[in-house]
PDB file of N, CA and C in Angstrom:
ATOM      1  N   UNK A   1      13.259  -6.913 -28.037  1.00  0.00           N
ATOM      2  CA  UNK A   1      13.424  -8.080 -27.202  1.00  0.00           C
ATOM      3  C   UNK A   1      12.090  -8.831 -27.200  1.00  0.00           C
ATOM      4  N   UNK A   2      12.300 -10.075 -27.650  1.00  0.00           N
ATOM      5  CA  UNK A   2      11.203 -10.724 -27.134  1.00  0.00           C
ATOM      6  C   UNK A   2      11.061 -11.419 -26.076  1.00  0.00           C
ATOM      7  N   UNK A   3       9.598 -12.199 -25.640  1.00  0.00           N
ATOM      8  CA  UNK A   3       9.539 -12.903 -24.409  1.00  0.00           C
ATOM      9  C   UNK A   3       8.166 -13.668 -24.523  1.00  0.00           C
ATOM     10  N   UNK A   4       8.094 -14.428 -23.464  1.00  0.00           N
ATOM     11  CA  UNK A   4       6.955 -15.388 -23.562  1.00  0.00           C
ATOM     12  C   UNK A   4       5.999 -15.195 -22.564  1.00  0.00           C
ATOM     13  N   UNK A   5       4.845 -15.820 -22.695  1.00  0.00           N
ATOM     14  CA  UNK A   5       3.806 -15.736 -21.455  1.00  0.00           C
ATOM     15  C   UNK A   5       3.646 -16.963 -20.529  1.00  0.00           C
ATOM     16  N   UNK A   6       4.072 -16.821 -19.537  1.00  0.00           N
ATOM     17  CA  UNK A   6       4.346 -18.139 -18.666  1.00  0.00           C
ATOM     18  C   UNK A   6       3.314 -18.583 -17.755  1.00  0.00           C
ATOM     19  N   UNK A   7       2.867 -19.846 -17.848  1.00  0.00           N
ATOM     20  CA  UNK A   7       2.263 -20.206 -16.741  1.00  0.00           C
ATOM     21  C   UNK A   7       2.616 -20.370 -15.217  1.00  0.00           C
ATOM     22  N   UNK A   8       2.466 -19.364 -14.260  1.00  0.00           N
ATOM     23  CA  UNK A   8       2.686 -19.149 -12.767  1.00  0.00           C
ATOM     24  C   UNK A   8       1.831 -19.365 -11.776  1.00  0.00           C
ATOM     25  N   UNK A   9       1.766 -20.950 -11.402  1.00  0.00           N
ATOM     26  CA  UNK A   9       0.406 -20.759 -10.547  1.00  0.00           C
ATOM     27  C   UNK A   9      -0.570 -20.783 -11.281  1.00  0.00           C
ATOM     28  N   UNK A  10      -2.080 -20.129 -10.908  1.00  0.00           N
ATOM     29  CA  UNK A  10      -3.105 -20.212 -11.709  1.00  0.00           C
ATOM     30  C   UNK A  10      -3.218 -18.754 -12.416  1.00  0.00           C
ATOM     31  N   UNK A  11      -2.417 -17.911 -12.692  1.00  0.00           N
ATOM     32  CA  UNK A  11      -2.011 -17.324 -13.476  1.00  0.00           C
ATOM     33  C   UNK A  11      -1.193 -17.587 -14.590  1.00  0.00           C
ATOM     34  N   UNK A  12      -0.740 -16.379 -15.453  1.00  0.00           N
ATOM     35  CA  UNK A  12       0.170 -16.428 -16.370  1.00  0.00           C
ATOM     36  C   UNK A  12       1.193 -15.066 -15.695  1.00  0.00           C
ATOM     37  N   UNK A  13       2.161 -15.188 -16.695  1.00  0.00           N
ATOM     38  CA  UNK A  13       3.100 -14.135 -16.242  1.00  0.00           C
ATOM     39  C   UNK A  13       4.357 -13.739 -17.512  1.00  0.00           C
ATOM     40  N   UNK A  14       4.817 -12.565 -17.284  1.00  0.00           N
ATOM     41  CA  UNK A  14       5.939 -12.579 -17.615  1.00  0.00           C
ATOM     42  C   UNK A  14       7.537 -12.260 -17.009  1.00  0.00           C
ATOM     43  N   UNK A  15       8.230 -12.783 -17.385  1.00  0.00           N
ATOM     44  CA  UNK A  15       9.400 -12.246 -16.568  1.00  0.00           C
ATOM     45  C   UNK A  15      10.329 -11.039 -17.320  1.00  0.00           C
ATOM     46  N   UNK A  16      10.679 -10.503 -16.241  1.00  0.00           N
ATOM     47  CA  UNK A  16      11.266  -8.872 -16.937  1.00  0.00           C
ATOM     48  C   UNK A  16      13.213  -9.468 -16.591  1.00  0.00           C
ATOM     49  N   UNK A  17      13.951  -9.102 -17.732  1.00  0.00           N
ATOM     50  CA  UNK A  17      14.891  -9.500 -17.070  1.00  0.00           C
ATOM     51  C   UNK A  17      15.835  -8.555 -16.373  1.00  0.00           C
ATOM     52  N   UNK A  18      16.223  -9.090 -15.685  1.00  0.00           N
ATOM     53  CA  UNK A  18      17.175  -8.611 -14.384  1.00  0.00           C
ATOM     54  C   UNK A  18      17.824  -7.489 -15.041  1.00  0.00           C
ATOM     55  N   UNK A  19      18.208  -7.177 -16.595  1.00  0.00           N
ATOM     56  CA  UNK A  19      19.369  -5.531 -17.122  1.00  0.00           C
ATOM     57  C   UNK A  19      18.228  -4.934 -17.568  1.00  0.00           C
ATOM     58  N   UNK A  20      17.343  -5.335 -17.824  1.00  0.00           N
ATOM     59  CA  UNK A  20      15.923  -4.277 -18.098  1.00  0.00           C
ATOM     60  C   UNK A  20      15.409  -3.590 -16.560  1.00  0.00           C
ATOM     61  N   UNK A  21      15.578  -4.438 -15.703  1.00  0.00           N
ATOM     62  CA  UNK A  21      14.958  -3.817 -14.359  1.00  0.00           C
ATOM     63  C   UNK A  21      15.942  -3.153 -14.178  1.00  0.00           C
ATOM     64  N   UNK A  22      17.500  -3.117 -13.779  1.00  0.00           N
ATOM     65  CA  UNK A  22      18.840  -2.591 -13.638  1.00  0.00           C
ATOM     66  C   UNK A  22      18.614  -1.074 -14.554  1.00  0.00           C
ATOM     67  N   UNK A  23      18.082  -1.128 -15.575  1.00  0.00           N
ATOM     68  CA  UNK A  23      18.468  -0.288 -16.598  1.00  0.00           C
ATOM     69  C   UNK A  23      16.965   1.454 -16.396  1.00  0.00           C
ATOM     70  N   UNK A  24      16.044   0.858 -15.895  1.00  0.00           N
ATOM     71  CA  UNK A  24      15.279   1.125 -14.943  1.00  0.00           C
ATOM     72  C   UNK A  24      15.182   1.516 -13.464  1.00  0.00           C
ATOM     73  N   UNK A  25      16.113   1.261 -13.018  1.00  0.00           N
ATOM     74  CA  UNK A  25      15.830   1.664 -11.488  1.00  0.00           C
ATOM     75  C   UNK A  25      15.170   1.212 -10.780  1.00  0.00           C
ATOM     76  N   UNK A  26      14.450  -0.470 -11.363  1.00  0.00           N
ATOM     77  CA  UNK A  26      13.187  -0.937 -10.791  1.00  0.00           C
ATOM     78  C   UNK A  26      13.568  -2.629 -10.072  1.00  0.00           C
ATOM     79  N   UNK A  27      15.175  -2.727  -9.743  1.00  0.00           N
ATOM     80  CA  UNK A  27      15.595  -3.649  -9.029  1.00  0.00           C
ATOM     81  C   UNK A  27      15.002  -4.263  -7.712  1.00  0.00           C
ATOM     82  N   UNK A  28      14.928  -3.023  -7.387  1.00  0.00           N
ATOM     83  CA  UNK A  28      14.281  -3.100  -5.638  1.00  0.00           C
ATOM     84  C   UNK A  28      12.992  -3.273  -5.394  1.00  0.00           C
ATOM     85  N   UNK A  29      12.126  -2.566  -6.876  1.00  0.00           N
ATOM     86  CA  UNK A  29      10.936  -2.258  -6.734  1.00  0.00           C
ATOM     87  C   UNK A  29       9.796  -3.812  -6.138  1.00  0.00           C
ATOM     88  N   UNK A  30       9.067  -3.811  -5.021  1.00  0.00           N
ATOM     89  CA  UNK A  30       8.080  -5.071  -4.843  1.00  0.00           C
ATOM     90  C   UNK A  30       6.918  -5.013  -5.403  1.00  0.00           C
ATOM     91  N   UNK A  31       6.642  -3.216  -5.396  1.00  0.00           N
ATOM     92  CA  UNK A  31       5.122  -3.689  -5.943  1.00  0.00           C
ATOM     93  C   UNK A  31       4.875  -2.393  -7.260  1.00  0.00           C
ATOM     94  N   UNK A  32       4.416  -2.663  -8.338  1.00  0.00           N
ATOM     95  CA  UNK A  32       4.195  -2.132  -9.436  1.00  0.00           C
ATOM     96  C   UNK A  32       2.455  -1.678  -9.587  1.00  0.00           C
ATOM     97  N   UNK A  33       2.800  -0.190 -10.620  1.00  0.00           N
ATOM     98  CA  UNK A  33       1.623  -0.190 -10.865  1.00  0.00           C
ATOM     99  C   UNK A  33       1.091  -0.416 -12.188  1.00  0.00           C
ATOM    100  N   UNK A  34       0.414  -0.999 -12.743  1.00  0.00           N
ATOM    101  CA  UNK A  34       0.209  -1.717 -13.959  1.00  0.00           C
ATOM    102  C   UNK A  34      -1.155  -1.469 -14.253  1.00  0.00           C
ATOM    103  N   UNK A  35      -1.242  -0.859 -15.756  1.00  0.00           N
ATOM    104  CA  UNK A  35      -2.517  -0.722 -16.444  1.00  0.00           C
ATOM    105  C   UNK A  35      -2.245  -0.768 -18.129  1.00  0.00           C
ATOM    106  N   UNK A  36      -3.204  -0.580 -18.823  1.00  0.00           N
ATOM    107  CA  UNK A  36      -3.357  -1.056 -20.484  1.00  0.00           C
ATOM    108  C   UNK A  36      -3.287   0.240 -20.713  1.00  0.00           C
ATOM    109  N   UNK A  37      -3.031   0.617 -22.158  1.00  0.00           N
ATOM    110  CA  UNK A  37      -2.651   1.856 -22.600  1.00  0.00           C
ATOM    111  C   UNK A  37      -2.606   1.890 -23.949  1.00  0.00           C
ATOM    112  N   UNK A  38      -3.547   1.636 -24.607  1.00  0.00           N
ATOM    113  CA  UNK A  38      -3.777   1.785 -25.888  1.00  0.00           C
ATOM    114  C   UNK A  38      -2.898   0.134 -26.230  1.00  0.00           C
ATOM    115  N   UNK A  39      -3.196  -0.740 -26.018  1.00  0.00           N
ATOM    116  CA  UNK A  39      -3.117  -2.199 -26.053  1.00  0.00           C
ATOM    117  C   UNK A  39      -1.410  -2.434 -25.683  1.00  0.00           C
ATOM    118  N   UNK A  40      -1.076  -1.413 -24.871  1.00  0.00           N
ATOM    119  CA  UNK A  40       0.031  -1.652 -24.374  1.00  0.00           C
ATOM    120  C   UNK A  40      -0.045  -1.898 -22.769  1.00  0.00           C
ATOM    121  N   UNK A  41       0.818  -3.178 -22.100  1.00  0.00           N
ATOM    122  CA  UNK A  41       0.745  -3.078 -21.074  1.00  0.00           C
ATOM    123  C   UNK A  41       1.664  -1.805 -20.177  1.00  0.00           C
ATOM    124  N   UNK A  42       1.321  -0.504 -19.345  1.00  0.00           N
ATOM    125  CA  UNK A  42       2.443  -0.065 -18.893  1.00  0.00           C
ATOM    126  C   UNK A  42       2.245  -0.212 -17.170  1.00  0.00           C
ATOM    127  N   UNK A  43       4.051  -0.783 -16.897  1.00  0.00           N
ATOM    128  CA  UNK A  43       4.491  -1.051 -15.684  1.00  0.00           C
ATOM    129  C   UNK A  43       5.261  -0.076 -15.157  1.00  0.00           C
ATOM    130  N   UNK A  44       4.623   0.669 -14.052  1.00  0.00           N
ATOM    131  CA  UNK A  44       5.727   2.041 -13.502  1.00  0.00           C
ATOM    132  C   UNK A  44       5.308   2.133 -11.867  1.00  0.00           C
ATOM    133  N   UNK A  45       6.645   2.253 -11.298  1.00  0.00           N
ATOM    134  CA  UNK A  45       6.760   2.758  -9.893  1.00  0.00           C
ATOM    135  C   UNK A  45       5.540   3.165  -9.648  1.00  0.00           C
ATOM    136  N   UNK A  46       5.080   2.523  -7.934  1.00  0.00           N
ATOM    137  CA  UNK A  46       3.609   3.198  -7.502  1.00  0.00           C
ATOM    138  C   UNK A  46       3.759   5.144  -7.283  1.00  0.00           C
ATOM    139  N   UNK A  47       2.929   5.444  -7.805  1.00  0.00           N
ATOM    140  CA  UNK A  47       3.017   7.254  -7.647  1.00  0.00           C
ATOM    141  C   UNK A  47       2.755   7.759  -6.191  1.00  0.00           C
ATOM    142  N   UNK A  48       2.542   7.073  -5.450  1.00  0.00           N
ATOM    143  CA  UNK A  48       2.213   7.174  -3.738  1.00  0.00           C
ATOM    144  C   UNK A  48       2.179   6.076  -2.927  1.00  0.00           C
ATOM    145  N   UNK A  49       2.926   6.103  -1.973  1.00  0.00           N
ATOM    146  CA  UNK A  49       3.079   4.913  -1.213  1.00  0.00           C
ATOM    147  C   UNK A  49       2.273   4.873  -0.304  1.00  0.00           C
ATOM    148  N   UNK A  50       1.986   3.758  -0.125  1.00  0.00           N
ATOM    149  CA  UNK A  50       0.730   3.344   0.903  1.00  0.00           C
ATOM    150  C   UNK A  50       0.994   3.754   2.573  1.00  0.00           C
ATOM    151  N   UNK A  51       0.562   4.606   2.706  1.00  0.00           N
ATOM    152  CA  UNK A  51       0.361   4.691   4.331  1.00  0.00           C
ATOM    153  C   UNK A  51       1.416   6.239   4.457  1.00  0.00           C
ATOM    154  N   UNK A  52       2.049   6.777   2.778  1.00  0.00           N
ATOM    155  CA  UNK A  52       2.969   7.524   2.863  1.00  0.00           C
ATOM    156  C   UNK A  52       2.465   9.046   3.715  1.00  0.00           C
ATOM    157  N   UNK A  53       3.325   9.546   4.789  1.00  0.00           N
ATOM    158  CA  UNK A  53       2.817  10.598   5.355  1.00  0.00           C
ATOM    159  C   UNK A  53       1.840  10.886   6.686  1.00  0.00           C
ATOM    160  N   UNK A  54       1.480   9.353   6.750  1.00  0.00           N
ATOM    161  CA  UNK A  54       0.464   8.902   7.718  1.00  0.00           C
ATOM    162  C   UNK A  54       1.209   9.135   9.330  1.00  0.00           C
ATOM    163  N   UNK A  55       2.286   8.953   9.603  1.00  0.00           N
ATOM    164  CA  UNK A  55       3.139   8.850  10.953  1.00  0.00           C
ATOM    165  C   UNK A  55       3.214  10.104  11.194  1.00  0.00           C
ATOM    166  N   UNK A  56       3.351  11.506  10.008  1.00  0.00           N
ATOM    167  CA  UNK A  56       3.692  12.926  10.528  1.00  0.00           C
ATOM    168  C   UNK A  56       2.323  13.707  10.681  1.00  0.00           C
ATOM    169  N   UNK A  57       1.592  12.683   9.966  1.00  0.00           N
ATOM    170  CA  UNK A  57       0.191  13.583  10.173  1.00  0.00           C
ATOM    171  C   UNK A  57      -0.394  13.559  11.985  1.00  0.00           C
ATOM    172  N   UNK A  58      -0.286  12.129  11.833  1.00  0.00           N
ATOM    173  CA  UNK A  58      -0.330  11.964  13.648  1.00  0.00           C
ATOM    174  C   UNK A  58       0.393  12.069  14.534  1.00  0.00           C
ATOM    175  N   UNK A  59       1.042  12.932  14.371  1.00  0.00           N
ATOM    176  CA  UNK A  59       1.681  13.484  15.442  1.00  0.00           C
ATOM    177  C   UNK A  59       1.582  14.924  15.165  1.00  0.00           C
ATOM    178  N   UNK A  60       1.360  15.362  14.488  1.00  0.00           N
ATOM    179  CA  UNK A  60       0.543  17.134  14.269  1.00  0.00           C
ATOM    180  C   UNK A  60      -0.473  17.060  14.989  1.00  0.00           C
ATOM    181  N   UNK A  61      -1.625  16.539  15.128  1.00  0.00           N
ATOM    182  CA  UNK A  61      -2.710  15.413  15.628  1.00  0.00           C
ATOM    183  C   UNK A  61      -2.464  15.595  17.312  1.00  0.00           C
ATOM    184  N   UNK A  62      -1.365  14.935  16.949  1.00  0.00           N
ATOM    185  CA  UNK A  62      -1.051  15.077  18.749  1.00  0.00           C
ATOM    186  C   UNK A  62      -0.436  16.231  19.374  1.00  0.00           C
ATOM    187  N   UNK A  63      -0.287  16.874  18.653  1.00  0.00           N
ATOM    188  CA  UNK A  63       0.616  18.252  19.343  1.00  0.00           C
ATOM    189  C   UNK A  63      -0.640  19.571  19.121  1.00  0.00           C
ATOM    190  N   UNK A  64      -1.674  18.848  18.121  1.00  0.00           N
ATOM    191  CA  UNK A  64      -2.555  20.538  18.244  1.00  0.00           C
ATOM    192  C   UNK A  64      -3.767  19.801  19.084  1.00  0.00           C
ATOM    193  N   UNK A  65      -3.601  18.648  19.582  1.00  0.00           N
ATOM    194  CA  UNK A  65      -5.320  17.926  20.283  1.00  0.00           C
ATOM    195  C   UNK A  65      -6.366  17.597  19.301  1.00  0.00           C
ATOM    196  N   UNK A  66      -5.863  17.176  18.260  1.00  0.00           N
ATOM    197  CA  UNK A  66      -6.816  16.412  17.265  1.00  0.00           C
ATOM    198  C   UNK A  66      -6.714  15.461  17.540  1.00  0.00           C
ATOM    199  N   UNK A  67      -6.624  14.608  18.440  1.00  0.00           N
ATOM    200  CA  UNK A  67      -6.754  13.453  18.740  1.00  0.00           C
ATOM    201  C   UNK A  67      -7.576  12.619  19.601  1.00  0.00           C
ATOM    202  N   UNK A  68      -8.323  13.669  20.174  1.00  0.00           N
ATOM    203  CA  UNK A  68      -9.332  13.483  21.114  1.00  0.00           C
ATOM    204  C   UNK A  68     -10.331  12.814  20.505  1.00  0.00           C
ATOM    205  N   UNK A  69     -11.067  11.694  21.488  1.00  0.00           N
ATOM    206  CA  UNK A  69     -12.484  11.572  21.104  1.00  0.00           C
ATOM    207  C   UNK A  69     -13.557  11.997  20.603  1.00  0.00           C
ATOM    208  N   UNK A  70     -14.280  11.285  19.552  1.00  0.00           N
ATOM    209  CA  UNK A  70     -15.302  12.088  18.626  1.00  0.00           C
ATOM    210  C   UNK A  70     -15.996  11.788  19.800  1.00  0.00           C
ATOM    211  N   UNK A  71     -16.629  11.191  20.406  1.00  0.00           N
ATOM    212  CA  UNK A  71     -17.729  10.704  21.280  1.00  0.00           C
ATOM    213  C   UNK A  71     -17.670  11.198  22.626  1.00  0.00           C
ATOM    214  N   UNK A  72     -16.096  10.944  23.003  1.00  0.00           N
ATOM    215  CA  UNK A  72     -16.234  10.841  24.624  1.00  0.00           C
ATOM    216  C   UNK A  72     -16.282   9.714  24.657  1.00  0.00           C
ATOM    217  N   UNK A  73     -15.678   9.336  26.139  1.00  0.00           N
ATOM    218  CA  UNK A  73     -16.019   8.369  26.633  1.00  0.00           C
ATOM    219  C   UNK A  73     -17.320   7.912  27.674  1.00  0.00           C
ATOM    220  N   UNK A  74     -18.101   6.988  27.617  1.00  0.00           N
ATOM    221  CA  UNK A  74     -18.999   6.445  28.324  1.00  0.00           C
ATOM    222  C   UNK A  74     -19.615   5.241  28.565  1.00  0.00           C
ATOM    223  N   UNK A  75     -19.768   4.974  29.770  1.00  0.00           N
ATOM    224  CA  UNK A  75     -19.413   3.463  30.233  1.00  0.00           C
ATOM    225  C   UNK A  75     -20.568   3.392  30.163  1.00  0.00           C
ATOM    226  N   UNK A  76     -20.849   1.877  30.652  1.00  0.00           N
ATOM    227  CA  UNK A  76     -22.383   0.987  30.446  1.00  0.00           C
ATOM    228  C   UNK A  76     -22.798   1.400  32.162  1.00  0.00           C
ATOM    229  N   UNK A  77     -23.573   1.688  32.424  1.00  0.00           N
ATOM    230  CA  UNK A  77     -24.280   1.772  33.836  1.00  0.00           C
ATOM    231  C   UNK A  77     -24.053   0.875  34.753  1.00  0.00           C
ATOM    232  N   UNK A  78     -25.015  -0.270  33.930  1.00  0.00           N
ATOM    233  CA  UNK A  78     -24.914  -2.153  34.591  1.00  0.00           C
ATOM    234  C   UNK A  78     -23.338  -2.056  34.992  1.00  0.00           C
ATOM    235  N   UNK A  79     -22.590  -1.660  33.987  1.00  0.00           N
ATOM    236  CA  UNK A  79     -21.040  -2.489  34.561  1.00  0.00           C
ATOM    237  C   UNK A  79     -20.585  -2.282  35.962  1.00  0.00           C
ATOM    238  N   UNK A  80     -20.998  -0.981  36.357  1.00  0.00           N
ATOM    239  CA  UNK A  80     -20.377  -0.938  37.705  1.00  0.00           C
ATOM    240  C   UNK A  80     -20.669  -2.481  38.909  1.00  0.00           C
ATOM    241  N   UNK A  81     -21.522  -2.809  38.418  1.00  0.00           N
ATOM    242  CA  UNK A  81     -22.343  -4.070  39.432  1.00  0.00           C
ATOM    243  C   UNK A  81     -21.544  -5.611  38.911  1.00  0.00           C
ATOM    244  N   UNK A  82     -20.845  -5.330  38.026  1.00  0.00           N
ATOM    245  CA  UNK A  82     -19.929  -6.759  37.636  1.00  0.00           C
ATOM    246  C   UNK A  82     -18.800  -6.868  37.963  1.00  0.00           C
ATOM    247  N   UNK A  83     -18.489  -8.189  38.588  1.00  0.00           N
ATOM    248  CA  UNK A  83     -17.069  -8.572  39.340  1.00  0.00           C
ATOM    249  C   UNK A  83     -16.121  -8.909  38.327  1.00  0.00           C
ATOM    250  N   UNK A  84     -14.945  -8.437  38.335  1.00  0.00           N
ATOM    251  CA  UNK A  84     -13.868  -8.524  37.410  1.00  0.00           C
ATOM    252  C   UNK A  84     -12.628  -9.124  38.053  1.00  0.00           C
TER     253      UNK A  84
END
């Protein structure tokens, strides 16, 4: 199959067509991961999703008390003397 290199914006681009993505599994896909490969471009599903795992970690977090302050808390002295 061939295809062309399109001007998009102040980029270029190409378009993948719609039974190549179908034929792929990559219909749905929004964001790709893309690198060169011996002067080939290759485009494949991200291998880890961003933020993946992040919601169960914090809440382990919260159930063993890892969640506490590195510091502590501690107020400014002066503040007690300011009207709010």
């Amino acid at each position: 199959m061939k295809t062309t290199i399109r001007r998009m914006g102040n980029s270029q681009g190409v378009l993948i067509p719609k039974p190549v993505l179908a034929q792929l599994g990559l219909e749905n896909e929004v964001e790709m991961e893309m690198e060169v490969e011996n002067d080939t471009i290759v485009l494949r599903r991200p291998r880890h999703k961003a933020r993946e795992g992040w919601a169960e970690a914090s809440e382990v977090l919260a159930q063993t008390g890892g969640d506490t302050l590195v510091m502590g808390e501690f107020g400014n002295t002066e503040d007690a003397e300011l009207a709010w």
